[in-house]
C-alpha atoms as a PDB file:
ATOM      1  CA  UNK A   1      77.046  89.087  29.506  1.00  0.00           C
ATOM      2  CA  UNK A   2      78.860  87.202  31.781  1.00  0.00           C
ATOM      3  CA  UNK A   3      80.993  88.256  35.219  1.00  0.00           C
ATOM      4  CA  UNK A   4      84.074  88.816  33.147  1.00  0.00           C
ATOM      5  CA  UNK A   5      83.411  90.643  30.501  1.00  0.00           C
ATOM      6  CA  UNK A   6      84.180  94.157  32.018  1.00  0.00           C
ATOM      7  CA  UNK A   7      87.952  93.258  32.994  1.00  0.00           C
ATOM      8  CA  UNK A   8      88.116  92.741  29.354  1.00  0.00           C
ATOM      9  CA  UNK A   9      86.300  95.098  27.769  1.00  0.00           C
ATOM     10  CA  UNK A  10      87.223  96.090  24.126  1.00  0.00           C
ATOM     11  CA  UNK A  11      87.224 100.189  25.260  1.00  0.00           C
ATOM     12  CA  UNK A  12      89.719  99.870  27.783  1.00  0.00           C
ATOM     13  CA  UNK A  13      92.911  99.767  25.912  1.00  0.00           C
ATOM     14  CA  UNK A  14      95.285  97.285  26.719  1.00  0.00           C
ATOM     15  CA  UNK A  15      98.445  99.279  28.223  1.00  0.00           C
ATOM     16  CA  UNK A  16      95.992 100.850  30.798  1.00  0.00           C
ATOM     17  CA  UNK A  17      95.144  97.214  31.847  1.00  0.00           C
ATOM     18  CA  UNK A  18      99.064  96.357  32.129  1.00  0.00           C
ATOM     19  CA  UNK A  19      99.501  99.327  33.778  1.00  0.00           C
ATOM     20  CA  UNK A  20      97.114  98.572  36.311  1.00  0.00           C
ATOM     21  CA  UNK A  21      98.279  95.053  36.708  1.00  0.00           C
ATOM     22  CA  UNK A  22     101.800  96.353  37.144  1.00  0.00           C
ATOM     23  CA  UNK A  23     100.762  98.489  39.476  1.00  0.00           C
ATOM     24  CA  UNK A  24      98.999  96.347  41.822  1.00  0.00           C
ATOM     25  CA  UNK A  25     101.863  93.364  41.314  1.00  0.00           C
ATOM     26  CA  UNK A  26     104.319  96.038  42.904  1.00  0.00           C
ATOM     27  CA  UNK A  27     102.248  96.764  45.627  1.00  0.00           C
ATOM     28  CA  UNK A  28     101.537  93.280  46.667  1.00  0.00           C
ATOM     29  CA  UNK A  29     105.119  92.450  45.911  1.00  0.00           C
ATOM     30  CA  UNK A  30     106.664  95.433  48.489  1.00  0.00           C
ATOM     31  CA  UNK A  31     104.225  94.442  51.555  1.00  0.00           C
ATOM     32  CA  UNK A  32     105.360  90.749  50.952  1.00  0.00           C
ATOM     33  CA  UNK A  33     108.682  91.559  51.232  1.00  0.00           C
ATOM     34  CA  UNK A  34     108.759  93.869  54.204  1.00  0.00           C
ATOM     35  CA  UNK A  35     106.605  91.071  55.714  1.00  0.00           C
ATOM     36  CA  UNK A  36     109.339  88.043  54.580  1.00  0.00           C
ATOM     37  CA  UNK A  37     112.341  90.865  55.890  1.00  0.00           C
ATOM     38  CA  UNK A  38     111.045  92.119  58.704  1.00  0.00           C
ATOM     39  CA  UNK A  39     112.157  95.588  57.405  1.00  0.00           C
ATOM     40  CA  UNK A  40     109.727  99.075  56.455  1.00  0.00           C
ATOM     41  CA  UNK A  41     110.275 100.518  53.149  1.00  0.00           C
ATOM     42  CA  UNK A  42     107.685 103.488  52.575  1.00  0.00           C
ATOM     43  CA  UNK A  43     104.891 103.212  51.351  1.00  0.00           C
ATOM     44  CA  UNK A  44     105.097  99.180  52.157  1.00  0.00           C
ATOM     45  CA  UNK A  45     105.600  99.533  55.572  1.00  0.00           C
ATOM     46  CA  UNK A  46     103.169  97.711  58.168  1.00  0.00           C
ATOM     47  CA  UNK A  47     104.116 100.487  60.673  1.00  0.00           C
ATOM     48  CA  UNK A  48     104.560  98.251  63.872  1.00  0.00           C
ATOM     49  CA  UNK A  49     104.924 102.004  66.227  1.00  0.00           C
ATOM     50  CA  UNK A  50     102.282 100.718  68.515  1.00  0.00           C
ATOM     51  CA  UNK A  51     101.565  97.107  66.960  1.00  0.00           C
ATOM     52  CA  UNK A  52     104.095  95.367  69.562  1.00  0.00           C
ATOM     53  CA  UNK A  53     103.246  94.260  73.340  1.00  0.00           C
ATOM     54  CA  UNK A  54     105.684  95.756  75.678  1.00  0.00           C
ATOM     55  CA  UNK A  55     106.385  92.641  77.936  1.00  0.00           C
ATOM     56  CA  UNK A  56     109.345  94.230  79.952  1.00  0.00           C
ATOM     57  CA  UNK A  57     109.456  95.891  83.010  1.00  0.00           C
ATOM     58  CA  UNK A  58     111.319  98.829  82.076  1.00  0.00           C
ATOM     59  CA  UNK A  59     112.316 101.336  79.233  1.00  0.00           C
ATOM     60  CA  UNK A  60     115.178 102.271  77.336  1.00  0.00           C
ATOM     61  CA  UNK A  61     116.397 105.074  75.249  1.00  0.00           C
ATOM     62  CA  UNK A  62     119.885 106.571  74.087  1.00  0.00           C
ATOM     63  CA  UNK A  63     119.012 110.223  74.262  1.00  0.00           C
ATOM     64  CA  UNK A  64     121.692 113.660  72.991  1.00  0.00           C
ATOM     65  CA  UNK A  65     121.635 116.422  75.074  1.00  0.00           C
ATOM     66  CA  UNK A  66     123.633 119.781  74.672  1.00  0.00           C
ATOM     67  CA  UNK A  67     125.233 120.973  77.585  1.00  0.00           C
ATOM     68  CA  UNK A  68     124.534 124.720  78.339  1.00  0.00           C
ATOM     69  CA  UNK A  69     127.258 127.788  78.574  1.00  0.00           C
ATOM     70  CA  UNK A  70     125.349 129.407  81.471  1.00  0.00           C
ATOM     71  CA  UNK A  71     125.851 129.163  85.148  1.00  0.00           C
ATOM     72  CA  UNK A  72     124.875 126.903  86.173  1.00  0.00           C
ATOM     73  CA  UNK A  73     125.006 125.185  83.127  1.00  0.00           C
ATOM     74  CA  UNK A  74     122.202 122.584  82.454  1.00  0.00           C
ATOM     75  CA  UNK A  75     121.755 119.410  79.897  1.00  0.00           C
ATOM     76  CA  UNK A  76     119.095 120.167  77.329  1.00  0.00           C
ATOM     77  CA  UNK A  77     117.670 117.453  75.425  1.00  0.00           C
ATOM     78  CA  UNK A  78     117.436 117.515  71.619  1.00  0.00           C
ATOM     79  CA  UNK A  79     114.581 115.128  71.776  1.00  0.00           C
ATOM     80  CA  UNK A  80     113.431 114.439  68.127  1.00  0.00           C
ATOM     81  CA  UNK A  81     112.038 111.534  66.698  1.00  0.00           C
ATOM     82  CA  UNK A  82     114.594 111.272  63.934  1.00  0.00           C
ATOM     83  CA  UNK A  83     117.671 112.104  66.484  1.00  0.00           C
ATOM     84  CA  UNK A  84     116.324 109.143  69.035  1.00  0.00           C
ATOM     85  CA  UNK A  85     115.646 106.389  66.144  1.00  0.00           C
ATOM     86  CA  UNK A  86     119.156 107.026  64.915  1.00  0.00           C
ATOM     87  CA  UNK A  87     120.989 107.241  68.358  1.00  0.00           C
ATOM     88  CA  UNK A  88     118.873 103.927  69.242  1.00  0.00           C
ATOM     89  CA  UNK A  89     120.509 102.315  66.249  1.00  0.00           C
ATOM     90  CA  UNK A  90     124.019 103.096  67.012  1.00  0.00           C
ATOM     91  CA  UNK A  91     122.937 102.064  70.319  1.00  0.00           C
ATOM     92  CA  UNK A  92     122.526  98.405  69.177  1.00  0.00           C
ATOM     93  CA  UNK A  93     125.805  98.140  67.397  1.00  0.00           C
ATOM     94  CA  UNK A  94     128.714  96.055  69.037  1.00  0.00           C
ATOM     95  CA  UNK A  95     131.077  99.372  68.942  1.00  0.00           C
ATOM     96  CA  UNK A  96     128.347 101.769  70.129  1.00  0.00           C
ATOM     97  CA  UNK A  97     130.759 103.926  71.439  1.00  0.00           C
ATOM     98  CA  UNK A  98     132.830 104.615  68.510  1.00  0.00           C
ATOM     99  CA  UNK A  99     130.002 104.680  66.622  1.00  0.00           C
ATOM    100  CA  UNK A 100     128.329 107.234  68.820  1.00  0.00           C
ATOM    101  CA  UNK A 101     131.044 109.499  69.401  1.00  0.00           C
ATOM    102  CA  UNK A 102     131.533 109.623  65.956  1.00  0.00           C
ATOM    103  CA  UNK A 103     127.685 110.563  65.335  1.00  0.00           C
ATOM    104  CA  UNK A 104     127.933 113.527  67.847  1.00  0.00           C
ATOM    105  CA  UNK A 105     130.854 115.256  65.724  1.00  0.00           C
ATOM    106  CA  UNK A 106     128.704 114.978  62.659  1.00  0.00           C
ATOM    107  CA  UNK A 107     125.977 116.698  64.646  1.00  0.00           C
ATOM    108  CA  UNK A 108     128.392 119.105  66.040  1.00  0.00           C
ATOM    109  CA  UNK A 109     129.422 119.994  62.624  1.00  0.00           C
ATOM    110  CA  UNK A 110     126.617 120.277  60.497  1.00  0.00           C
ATOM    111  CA  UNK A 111     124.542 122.082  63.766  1.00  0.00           C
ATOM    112  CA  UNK A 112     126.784 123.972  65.244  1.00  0.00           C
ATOM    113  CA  UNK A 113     127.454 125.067  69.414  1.00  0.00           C
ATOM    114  CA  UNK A 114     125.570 128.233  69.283  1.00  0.00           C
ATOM    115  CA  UNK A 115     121.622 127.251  68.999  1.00  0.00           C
ATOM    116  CA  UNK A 116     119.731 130.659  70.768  1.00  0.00           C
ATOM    117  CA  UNK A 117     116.576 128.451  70.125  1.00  0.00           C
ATOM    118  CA  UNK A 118     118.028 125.336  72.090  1.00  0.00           C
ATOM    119  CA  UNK A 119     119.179 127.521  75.028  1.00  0.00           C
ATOM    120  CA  UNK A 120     122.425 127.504  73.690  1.00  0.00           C
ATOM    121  CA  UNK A 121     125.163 128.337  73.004  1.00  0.00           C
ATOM    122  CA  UNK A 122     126.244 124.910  73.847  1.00  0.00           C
ATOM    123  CA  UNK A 123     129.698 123.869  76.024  1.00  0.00           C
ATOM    124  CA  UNK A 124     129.351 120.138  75.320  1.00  0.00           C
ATOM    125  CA  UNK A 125     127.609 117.434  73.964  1.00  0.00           C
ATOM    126  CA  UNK A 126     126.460 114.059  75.513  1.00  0.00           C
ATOM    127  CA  UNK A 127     124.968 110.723  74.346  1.00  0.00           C
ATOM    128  CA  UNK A 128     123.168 109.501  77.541  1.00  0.00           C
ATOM    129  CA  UNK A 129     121.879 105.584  77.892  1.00  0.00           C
ATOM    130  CA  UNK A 130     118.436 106.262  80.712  1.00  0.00           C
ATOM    131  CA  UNK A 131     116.648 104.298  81.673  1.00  0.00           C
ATOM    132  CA  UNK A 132     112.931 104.017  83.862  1.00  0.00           C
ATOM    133  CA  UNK A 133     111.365 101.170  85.333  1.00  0.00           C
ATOM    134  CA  UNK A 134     107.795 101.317  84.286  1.00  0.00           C
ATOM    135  CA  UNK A 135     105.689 101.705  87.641  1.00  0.00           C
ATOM    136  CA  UNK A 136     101.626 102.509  87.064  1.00  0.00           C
ATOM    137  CA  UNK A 137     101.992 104.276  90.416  1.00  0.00           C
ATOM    138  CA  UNK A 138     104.594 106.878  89.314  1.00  0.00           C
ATOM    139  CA  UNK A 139     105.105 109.894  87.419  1.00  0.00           C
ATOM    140  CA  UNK A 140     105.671 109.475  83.598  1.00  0.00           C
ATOM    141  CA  UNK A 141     107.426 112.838  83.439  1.00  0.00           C
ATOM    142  CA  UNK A 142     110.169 112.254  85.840  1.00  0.00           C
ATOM    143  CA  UNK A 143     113.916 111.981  85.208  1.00  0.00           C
ATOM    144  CA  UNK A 144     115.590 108.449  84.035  1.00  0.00           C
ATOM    145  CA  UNK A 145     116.167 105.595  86.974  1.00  0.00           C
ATOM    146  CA  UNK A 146     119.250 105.588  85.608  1.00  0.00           C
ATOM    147  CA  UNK A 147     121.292 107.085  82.970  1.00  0.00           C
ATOM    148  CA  UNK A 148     124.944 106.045  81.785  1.00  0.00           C
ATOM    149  CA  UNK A 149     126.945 108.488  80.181  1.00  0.00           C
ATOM    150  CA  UNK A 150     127.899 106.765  76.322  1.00  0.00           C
ATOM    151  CA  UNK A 151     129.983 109.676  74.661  1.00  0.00           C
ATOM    152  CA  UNK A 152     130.492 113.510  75.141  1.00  0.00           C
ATOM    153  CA  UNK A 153     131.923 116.060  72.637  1.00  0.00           C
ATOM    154  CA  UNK A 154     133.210 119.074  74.048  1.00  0.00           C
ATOM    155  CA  UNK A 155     133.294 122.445  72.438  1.00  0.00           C
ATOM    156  CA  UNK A 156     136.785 123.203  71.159  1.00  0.00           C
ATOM    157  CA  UNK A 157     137.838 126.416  73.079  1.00  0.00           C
ATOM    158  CA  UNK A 158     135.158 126.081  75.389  1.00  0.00           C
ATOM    159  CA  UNK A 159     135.209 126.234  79.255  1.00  0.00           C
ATOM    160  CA  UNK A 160     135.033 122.419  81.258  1.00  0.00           C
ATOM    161  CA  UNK A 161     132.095 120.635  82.106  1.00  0.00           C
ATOM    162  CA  UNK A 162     132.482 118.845  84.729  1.00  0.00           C
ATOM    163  CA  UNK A 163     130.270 115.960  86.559  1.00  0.00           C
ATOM    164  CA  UNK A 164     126.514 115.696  86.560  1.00  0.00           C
ATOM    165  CA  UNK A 165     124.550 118.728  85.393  1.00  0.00           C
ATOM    166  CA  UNK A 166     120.756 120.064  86.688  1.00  0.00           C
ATOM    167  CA  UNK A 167     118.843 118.276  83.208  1.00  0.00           C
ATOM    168  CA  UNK A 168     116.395 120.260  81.573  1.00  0.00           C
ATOM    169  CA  UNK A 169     113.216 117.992  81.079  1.00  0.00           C
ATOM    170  CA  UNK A 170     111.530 120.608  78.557  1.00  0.00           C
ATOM    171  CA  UNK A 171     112.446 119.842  75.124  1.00  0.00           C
END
């Protein structure tokens, strides 16, 4: 009996070994082209999250925050992953503030202004560019360096927000 004889043994019928063979093709196939790309397709994906060096000094984020009806009212992030990744996007787009205005009514619509859970009900919305310079010596829970004001819906009716607001840093 030699080394190959298993692979073709007479039992196995043969659409089980295409399938397998099929299979496998497809998987190798997918990684090699999110590889060639430089793209993630799930289940393909090489999942760079922490795979990459951070070489620069600081860190940026485009970040939505609800502004609240109270007094005094405050900014309340809606920090979640899928929010960030697709703010960050827009954020890279040569009309990033069409783009990002536009994004905020579609979460205004489909969410709503009154979220109880978010401290809401909500006066405004605001698409914030921060920025920190990373420092070993400093907090890592303290507010942005800097943070540039990108878009801001406000809540049809609703009272005026006006200027900078206290910022919430719980999410």
């Amino acid at each position: 009996m030699t080394e190959l004889e298993p692979l073709f043994d007479p039992g196995i019928p043969r659409y089980r070994r295409w399938l397998v063979g099929a299979f496998a093709g497809v998987l190798v196939l997918g990684h090699l082209a999110d590889v060639v790309t430089g793209s993630e397709h799930w289940p393909f994906s090489c999942y760079p999250m922490y795979a990459r060096l951070q070489r620069s000094t600081s860190y940026e984020t485009i970040r939505l925050v609800g502004v609240t009806v109270g007094a005094p009212p405050r900014e309340v992030p809606m920090d979640t992953p899928f929010l960030r990744s697709n703010f960050a996007r827009l954020g890279r787009l040569p009309d990033r503030e069409v783009r990002l205005q536009e994004a905020v009514e579609v979460y205004a619509n489909a969410v709503g202004w009154d979220r109880p859970n978010d401290f809401g009900p909500f006066n405004a919305y605001r698409v914030y560019e921060q920025r920190w310079t990373l420092r070993a010596d400093v907090d890592p829970v303290r507010p942005p360096d800097r943070a540039t004001l990108l878009a801001e819906l406000r809540r049809p009716g609703g009272t005026t927000v006006a200027g900078e607001v206290p910022r919430d840093v719980s999410p």
